[in-house]
N, C-alpha and C. Protein backbone atom coordinates (compact mmCIF):
# COMPACT_ATOMS: atom_id res chain seq x y z
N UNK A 1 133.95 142.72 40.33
CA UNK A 1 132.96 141.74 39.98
C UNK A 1 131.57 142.35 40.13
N UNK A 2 131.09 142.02 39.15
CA UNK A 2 129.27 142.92 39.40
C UNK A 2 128.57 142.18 40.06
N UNK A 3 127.54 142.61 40.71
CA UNK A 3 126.42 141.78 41.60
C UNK A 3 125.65 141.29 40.46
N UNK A 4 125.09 140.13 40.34
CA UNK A 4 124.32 139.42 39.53
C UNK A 4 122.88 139.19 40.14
N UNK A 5 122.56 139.72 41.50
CA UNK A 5 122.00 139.19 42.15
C UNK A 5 120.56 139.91 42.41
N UNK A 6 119.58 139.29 41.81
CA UNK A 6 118.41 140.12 41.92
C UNK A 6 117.82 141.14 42.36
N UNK A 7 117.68 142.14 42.14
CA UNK A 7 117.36 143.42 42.87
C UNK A 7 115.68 142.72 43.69
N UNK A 8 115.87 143.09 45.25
CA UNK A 8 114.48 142.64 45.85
C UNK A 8 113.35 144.09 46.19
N UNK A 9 113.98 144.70 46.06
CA UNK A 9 113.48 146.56 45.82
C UNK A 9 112.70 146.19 44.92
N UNK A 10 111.73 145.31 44.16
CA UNK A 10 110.78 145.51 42.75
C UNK A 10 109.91 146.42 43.02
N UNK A 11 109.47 147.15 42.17
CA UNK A 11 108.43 148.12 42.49
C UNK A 11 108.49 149.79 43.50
N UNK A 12 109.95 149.51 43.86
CA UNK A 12 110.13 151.21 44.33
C UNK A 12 110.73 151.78 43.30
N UNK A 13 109.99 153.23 42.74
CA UNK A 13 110.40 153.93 41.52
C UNK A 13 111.10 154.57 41.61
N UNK A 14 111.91 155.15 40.79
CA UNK A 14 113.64 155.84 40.35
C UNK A 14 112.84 156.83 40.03
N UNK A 15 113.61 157.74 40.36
CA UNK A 15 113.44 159.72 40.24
C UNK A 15 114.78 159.63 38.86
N UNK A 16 113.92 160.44 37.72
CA UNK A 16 114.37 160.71 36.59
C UNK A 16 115.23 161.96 36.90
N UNK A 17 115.01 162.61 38.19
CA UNK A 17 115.65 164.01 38.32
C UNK A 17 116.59 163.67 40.01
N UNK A 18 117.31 165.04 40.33
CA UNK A 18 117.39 164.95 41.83
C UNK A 18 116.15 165.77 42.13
N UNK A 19 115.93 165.44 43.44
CA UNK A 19 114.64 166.43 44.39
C UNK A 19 115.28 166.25 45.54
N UNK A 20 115.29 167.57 46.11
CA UNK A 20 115.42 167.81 47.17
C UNK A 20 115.93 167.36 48.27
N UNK A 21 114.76 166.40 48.48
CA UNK A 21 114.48 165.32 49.44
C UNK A 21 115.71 164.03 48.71
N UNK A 22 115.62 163.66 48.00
CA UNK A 22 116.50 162.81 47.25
C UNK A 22 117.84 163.21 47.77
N UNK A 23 118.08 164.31 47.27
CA UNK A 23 119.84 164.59 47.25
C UNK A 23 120.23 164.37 49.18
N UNK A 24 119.24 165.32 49.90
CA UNK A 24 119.16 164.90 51.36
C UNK A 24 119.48 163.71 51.62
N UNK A 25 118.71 162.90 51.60
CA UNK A 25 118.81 160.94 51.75
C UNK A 25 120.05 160.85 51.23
N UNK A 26 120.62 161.07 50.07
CA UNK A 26 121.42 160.70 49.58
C UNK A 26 122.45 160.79 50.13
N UNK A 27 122.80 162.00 50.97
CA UNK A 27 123.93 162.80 51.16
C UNK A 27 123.81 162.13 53.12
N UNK A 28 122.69 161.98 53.40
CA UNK A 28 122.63 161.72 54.93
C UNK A 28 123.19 159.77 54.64
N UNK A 29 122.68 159.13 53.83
CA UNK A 29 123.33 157.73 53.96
C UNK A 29 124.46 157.43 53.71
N UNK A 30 125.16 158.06 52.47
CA UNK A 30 126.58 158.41 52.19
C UNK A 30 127.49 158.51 53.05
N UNK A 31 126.80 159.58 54.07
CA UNK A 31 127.84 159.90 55.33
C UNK A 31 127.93 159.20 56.12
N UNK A 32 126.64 158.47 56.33
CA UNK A 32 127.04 157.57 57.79
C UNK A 32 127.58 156.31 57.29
N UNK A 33 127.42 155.87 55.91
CA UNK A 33 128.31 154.74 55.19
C UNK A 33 129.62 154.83 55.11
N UNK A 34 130.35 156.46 55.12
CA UNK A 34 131.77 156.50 55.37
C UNK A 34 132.04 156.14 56.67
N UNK A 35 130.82 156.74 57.42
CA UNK A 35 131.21 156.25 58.94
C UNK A 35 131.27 155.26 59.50
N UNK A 36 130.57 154.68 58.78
CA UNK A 36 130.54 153.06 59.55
C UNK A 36 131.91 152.23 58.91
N UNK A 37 132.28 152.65 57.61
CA UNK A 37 133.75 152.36 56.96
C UNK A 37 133.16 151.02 55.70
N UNK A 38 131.67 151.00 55.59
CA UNK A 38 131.04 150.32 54.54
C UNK A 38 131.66 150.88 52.95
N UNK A 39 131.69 149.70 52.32
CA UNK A 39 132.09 150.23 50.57
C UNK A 39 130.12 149.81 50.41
N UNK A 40 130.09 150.80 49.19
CA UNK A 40 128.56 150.12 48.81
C UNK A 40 127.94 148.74 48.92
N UNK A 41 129.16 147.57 48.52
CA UNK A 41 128.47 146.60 48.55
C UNK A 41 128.51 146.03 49.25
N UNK A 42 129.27 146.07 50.77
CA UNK A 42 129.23 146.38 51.86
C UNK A 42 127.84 146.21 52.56
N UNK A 43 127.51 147.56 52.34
CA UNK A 43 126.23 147.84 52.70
C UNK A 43 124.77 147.03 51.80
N UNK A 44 124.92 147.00 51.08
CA UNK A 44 124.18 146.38 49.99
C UNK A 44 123.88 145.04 50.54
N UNK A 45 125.13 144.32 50.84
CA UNK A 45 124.88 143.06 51.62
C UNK A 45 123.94 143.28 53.07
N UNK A 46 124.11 143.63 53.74
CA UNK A 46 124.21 143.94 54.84
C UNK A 46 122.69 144.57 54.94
N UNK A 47 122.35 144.97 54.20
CA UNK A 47 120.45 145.36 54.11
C UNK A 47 120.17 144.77 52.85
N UNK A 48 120.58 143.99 52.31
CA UNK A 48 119.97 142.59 51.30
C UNK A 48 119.32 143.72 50.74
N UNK A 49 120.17 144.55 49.69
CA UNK A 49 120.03 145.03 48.46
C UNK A 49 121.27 144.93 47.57
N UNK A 50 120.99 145.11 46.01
CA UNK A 50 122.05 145.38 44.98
C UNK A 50 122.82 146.71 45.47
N UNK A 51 124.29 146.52 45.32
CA UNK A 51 125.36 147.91 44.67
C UNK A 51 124.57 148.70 44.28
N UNK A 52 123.84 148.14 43.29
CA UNK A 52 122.92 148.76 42.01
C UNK A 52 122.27 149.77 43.06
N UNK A 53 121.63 149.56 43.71
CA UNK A 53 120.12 150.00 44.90
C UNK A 53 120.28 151.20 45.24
N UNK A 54 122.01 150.65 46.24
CA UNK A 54 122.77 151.37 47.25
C UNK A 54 123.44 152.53 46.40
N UNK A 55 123.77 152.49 44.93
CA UNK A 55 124.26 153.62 44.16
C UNK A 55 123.52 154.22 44.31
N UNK A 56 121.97 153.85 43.43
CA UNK A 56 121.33 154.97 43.18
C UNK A 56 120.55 155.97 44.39
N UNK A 57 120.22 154.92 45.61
CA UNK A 57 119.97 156.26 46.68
C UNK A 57 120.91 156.75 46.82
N UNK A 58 122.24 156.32 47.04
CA UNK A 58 123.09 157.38 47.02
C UNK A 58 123.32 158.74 45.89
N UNK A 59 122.68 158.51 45.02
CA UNK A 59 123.26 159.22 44.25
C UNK A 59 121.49 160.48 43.77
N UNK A 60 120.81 159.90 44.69
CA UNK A 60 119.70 160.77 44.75
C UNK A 60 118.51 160.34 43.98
N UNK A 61 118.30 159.33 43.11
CA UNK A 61 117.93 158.85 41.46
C UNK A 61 116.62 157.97 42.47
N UNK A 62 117.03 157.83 43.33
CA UNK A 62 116.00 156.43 43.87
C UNK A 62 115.09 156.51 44.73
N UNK A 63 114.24 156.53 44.93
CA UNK A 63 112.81 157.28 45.94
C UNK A 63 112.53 155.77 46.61
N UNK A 64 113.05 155.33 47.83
CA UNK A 64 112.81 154.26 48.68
C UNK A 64 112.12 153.84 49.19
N UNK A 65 110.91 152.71 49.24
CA UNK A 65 110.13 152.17 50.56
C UNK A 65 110.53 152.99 51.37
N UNK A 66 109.69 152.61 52.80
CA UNK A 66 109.44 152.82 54.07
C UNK A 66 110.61 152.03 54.48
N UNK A 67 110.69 150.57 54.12
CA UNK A 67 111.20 149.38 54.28
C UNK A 67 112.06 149.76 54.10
N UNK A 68 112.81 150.25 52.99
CA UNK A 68 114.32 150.26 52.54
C UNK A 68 114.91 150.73 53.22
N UNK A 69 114.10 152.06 53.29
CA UNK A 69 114.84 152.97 54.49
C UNK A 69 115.65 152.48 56.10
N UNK A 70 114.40 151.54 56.45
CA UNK A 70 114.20 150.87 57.77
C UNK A 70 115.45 150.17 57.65
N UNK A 71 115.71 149.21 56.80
CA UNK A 71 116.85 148.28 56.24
C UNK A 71 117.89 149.09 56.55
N UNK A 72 117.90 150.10 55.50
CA UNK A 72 119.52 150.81 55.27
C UNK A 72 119.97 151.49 56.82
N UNK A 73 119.10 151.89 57.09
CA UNK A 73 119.40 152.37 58.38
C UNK A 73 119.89 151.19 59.54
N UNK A 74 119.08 150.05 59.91
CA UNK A 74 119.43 149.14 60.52
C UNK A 74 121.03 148.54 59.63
N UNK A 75 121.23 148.35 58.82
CA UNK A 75 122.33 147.94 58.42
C UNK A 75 123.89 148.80 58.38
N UNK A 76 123.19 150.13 58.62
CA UNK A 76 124.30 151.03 59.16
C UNK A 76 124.51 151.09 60.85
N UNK A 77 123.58 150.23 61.04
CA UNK A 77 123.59 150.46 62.60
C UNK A 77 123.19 151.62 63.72
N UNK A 78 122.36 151.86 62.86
CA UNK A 78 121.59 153.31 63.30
C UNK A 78 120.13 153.47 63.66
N UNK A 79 119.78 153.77 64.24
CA UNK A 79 117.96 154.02 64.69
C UNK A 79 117.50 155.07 63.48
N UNK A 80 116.23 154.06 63.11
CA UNK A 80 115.48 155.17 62.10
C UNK A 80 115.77 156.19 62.23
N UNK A 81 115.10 156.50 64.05
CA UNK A 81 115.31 157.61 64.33
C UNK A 81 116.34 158.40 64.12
N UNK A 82 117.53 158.15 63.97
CA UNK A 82 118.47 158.79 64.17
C UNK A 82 118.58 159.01 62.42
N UNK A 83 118.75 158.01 61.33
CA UNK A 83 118.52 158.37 60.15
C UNK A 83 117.62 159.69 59.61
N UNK A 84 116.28 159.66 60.21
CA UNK A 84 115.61 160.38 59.79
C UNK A 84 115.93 161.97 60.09
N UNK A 85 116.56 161.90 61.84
CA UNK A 85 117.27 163.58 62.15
C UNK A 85 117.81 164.11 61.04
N UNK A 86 118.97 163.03 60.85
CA UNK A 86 120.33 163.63 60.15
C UNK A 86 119.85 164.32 58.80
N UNK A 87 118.36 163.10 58.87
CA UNK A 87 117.97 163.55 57.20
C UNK A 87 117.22 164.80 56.97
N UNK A 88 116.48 164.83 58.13
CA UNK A 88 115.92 165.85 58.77
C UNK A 88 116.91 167.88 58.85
N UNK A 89 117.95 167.52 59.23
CA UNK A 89 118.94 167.99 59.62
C UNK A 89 119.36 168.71 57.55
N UNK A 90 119.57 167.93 56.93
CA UNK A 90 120.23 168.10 55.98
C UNK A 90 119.68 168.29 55.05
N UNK A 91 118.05 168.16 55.16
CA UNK A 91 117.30 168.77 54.41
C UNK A 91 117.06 170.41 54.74
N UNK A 92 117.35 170.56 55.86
CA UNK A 92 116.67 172.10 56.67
C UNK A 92 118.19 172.82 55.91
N UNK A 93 119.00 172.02 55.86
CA UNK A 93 120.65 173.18 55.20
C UNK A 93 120.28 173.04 53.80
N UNK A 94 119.80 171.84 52.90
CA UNK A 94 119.20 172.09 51.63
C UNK A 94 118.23 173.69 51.51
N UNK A 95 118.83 174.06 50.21
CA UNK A 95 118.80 175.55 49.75
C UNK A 95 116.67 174.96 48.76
N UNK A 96 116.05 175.16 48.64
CA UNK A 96 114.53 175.31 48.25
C UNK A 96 114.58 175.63 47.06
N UNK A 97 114.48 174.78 45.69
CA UNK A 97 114.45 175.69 44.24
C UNK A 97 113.42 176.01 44.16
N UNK A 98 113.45 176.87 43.28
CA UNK A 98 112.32 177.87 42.79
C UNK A 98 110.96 177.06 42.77
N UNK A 99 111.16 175.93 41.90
CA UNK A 99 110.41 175.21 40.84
C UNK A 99 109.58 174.04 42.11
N UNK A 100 109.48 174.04 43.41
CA UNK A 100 109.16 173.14 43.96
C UNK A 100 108.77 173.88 45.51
């Protein structure tokens, strides 16, 4: 069944590309969403965003509020802080392209 349900994210802009930083986030929320044993919409509920939202940071496409972040993290049950290490963490093993 698809979410019908208004995206409340208005106004945070979508990355036409991956960056860096993107695929990082992406790959640091992913993981702790297996960990917590969340399906996307799951989580989506749970920090009062769309599937829709929760795909696309996952999938790197989506450049997040401050807020969102704050959300997704609290809804995984995690301290910013601790979000931001991992992200921290997984950006420093992210390889640097040329072009950036």
């Amino acid at each position: 069944m698809r979410n019908t349900q208004p995206q409340k994210a208005a106004g945070v802009p979508r990355s036409r590309s991956w960056s860096r930083e993107g695929r990082a986030l992406a790959v640091t929320v992913r993981e702790l969403r297996a960990r917590q044993g969340f399906t996307q919409e799951a989580l989506a509920d749970e920090a009062g965003y769309s599937r829709g939202f929760i795909k696309e940071l996952e999938s790197g496409r989506r450049r997040p509020s401050f807020e969102a972040v704050a959300r997704v993290a609290a809804a995984l049950g995690v301290d910013l802080e601790e979000l931001v290490r991992l992200y921290q963490d997984r950006l420093r093993e992210s390889p640097r392209s040329s072009s950036g």
